[in-house]
PDB file of N, CA and C in Angstrom:
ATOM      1  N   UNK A   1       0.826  -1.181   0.000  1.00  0.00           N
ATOM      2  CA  UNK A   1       0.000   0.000   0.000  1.00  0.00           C
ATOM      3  C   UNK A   1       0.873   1.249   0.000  1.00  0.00           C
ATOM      4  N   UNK A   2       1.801   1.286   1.047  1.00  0.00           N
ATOM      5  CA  UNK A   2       2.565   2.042   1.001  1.00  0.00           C
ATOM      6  C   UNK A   2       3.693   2.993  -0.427  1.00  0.00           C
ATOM      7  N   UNK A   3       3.884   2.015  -0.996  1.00  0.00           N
ATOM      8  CA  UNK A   3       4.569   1.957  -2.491  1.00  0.00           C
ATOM      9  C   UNK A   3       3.792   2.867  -3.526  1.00  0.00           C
ATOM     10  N   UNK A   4       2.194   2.194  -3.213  1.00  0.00           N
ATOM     11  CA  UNK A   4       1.350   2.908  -4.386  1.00  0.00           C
ATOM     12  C   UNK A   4       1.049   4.170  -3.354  1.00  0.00           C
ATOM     13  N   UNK A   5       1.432   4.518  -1.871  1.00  0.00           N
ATOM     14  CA  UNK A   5       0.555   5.779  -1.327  1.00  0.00           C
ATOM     15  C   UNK A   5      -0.891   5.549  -1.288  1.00  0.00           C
ATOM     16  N   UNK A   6      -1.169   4.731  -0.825  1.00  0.00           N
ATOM     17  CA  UNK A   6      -2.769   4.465  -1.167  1.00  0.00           C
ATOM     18  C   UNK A   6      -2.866   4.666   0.481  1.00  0.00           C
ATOM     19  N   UNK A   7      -3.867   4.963   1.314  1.00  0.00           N
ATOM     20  CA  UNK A   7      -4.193   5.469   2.658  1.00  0.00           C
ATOM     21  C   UNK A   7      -4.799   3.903   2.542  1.00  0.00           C
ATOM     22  N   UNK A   8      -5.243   3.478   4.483  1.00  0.00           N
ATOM     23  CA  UNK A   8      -5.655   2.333   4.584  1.00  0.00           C
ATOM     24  C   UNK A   8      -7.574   2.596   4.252  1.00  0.00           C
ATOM     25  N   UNK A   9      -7.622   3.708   4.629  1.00  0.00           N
ATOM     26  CA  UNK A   9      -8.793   4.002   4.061  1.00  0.00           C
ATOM     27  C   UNK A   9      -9.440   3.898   2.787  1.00  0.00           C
ATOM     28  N   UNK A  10      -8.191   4.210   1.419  1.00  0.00           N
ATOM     29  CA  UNK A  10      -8.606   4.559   0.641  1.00  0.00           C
ATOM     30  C   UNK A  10      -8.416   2.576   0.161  1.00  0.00           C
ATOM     31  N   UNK A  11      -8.262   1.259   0.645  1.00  0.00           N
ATOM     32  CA  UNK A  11      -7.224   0.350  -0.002  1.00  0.00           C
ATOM     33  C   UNK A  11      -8.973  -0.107   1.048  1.00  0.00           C
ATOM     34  N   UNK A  12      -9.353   0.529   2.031  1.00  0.00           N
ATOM     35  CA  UNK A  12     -10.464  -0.366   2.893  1.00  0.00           C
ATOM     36  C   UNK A  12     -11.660   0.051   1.609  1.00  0.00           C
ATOM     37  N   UNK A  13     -12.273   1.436   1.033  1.00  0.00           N
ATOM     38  CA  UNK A  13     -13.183   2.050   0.601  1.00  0.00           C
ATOM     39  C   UNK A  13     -12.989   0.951  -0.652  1.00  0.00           C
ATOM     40  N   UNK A  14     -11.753   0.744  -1.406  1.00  0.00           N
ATOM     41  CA  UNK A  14     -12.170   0.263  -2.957  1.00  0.00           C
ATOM     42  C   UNK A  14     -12.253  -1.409  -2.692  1.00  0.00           C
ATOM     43  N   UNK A  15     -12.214  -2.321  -1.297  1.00  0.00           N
ATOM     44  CA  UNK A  15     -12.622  -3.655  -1.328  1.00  0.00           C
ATOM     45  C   UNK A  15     -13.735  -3.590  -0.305  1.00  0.00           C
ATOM     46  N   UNK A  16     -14.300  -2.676   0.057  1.00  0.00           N
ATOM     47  CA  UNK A  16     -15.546  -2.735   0.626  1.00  0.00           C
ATOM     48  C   UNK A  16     -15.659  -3.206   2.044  1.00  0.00           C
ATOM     49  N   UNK A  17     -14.677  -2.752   3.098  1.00  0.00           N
ATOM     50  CA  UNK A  17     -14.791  -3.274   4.168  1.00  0.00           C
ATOM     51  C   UNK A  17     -14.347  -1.399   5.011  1.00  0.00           C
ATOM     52  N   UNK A  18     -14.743  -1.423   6.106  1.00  0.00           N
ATOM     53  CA  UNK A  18     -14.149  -0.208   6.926  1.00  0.00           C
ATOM     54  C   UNK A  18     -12.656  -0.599   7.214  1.00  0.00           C
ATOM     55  N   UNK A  19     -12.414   0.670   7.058  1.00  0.00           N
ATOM     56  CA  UNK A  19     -10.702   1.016   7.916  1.00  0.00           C
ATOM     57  C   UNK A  19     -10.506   0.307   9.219  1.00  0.00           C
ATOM     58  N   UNK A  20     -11.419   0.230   9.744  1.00  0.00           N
ATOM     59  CA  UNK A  20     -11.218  -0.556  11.227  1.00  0.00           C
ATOM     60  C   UNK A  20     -11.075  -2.180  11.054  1.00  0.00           C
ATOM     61  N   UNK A  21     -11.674  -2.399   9.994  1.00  0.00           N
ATOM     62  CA  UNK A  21     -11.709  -3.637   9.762  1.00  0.00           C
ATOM     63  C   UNK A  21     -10.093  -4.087   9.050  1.00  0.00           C
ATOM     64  N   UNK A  22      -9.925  -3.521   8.135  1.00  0.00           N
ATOM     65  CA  UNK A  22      -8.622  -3.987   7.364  1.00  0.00           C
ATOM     66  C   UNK A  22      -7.628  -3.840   8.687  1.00  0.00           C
ATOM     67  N   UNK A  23      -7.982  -2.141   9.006  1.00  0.00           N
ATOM     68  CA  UNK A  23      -6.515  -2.296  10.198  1.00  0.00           C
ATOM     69  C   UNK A  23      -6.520  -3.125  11.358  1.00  0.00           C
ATOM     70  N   UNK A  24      -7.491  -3.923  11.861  1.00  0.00           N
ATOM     71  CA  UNK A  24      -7.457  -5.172  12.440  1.00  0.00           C
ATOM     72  C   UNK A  24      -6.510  -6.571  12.013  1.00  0.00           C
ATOM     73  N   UNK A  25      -7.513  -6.491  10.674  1.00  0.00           N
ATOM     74  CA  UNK A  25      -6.274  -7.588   9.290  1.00  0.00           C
ATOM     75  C   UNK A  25      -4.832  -7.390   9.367  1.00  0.00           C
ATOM     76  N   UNK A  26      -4.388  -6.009   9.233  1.00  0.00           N
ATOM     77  CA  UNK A  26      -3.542  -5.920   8.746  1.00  0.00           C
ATOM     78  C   UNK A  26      -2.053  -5.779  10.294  1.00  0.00           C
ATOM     79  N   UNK A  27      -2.871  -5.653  11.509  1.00  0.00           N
ATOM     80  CA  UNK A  27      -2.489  -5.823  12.637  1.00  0.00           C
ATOM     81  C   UNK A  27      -2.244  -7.032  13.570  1.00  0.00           C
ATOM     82  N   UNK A  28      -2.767  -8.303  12.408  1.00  0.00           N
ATOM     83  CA  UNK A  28      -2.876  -9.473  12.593  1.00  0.00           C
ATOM     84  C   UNK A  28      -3.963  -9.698  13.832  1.00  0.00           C
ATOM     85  N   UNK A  29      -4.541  -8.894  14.082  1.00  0.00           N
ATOM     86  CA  UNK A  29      -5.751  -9.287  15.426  1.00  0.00           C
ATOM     87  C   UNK A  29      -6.938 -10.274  14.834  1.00  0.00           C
ATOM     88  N   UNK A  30      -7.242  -9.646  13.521  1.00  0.00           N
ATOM     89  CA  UNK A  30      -7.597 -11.204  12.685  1.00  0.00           C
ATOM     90  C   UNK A  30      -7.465 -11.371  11.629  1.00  0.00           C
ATOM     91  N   UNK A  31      -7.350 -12.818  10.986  1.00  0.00           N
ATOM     92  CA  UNK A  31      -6.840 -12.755   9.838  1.00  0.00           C
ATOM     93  C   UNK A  31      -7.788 -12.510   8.385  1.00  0.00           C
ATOM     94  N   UNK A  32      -6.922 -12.348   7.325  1.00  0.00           N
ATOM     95  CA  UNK A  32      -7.785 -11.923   6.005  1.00  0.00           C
ATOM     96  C   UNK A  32      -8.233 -13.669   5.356  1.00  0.00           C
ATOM     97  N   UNK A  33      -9.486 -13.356   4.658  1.00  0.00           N
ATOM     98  CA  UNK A  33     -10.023 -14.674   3.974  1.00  0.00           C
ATOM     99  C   UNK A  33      -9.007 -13.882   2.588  1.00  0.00           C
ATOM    100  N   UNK A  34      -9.403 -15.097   1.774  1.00  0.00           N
ATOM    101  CA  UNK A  34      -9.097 -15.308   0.264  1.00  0.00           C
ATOM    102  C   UNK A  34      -9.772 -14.742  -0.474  1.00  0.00           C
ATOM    103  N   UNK A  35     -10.690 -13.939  -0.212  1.00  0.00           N
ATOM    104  CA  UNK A  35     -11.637 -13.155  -1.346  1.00  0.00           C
ATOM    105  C   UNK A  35     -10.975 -11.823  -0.695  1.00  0.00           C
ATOM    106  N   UNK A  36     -10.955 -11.735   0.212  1.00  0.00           N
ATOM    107  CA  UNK A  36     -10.369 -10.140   0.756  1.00  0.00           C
ATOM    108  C   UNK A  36      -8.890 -10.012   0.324  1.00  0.00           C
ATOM    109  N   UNK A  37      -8.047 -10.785   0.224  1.00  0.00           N
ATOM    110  CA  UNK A  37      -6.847 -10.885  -0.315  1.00  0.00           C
ATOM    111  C   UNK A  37      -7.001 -10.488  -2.116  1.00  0.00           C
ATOM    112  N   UNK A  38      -7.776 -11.389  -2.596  1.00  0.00           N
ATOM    113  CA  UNK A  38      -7.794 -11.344  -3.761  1.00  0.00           C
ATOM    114  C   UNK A  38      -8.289 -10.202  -4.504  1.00  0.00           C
ATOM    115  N   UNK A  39      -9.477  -9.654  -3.760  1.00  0.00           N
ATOM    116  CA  UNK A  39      -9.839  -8.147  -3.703  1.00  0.00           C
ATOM    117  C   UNK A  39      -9.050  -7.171  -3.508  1.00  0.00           C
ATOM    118  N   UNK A  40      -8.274  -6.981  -2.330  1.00  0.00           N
ATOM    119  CA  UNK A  40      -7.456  -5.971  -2.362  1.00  0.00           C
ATOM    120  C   UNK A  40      -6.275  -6.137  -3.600  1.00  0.00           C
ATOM    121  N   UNK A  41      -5.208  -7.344  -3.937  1.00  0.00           N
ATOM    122  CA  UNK A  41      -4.340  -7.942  -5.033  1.00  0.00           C
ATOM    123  C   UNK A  41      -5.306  -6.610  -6.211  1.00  0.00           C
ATOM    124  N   UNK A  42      -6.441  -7.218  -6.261  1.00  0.00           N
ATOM    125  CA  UNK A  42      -6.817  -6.419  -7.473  1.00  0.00           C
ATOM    126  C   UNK A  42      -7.512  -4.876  -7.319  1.00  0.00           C
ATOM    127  N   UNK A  43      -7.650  -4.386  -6.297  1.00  0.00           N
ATOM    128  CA  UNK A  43      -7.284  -2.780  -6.215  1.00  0.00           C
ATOM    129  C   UNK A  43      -6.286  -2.415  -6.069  1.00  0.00           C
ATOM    130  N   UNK A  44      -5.058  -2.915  -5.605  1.00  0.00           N
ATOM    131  CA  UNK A  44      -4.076  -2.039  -5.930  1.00  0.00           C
ATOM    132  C   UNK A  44      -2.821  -2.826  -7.037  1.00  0.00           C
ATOM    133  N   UNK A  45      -3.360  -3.612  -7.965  1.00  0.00           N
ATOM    134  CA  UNK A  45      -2.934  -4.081  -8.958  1.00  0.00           C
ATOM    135  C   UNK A  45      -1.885  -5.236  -8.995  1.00  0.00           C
ATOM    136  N   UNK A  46      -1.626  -5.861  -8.213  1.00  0.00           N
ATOM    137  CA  UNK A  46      -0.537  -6.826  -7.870  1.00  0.00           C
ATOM    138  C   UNK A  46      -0.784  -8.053  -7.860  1.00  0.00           C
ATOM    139  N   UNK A  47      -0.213  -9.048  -7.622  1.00  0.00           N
ATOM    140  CA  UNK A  47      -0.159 -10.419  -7.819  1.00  0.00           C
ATOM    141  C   UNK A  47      -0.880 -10.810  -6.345  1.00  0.00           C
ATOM    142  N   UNK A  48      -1.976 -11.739  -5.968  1.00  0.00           N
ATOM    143  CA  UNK A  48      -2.058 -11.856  -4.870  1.00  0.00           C
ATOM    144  C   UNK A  48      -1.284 -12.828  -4.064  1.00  0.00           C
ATOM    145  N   UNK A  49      -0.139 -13.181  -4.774  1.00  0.00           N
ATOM    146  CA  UNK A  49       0.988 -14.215  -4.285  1.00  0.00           C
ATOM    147  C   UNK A  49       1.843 -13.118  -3.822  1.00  0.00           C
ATOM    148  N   UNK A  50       1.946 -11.892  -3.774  1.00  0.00           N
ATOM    149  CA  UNK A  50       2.256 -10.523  -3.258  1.00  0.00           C
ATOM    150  C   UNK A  50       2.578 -10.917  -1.809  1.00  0.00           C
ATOM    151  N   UNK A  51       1.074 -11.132  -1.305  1.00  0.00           N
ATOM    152  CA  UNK A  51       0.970 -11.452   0.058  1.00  0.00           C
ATOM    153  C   UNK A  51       1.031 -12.239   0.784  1.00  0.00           C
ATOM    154  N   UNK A  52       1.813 -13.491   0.305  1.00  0.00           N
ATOM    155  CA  UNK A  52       1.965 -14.700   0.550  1.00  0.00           C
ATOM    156  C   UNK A  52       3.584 -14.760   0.920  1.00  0.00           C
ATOM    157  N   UNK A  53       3.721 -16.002   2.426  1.00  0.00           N
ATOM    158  CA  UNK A  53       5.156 -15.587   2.502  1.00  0.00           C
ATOM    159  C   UNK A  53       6.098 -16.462   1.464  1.00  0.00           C
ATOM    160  N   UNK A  54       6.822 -16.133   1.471  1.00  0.00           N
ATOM    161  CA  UNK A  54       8.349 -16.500   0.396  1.00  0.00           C
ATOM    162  C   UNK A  54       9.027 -16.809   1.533  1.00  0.00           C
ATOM    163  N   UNK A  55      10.313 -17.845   0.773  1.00  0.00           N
ATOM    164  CA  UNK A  55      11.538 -17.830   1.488  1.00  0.00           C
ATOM    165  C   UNK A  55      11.885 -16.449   1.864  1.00  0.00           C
ATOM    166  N   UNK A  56      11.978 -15.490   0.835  1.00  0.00           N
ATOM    167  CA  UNK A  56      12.666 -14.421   1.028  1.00  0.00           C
ATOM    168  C   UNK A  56      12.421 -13.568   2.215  1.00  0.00           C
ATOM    169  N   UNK A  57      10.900 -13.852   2.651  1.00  0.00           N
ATOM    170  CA  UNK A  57      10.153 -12.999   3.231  1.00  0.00           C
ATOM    171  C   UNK A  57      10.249 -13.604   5.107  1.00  0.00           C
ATOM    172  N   UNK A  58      10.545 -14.310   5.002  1.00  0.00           N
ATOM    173  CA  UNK A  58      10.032 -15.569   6.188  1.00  0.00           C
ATOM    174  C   UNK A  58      11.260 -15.550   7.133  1.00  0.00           C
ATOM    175  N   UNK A  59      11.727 -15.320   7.667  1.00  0.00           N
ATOM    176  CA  UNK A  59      12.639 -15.338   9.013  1.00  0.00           C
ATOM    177  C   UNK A  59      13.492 -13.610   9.521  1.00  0.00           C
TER     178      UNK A  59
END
């Protein structure tokens, strides 16, 4: 989100959930389903394997 500057607001408004809600998700307090993943992947244009961990990503 950060990259594109997109506010959590503006990344909550175009997959249809409140700001309180994503920033819960995104705070790990709970986790995202697969349609909310795949939704956001496609508002802010990216692969939804984006959000998936990698070796690279993981320790």
């Amino acid at each position: 989100m950060a990259r594109q500057r997109w506010t959590q607001q503006r990344v909550a408004d175009a997959v249809g959930m409140s700001q309180q809600a994503l920033s819960a998700r995104l705070r790990g307090v709970r986790p995202f389903d697969t349609s909310e993943l795949e939704r956001i992947a496609a508002a802010l244009d990216v692969p939804v394997t984006q959000f998936l961990p990698t070796p690279e990503r993981v320790g």
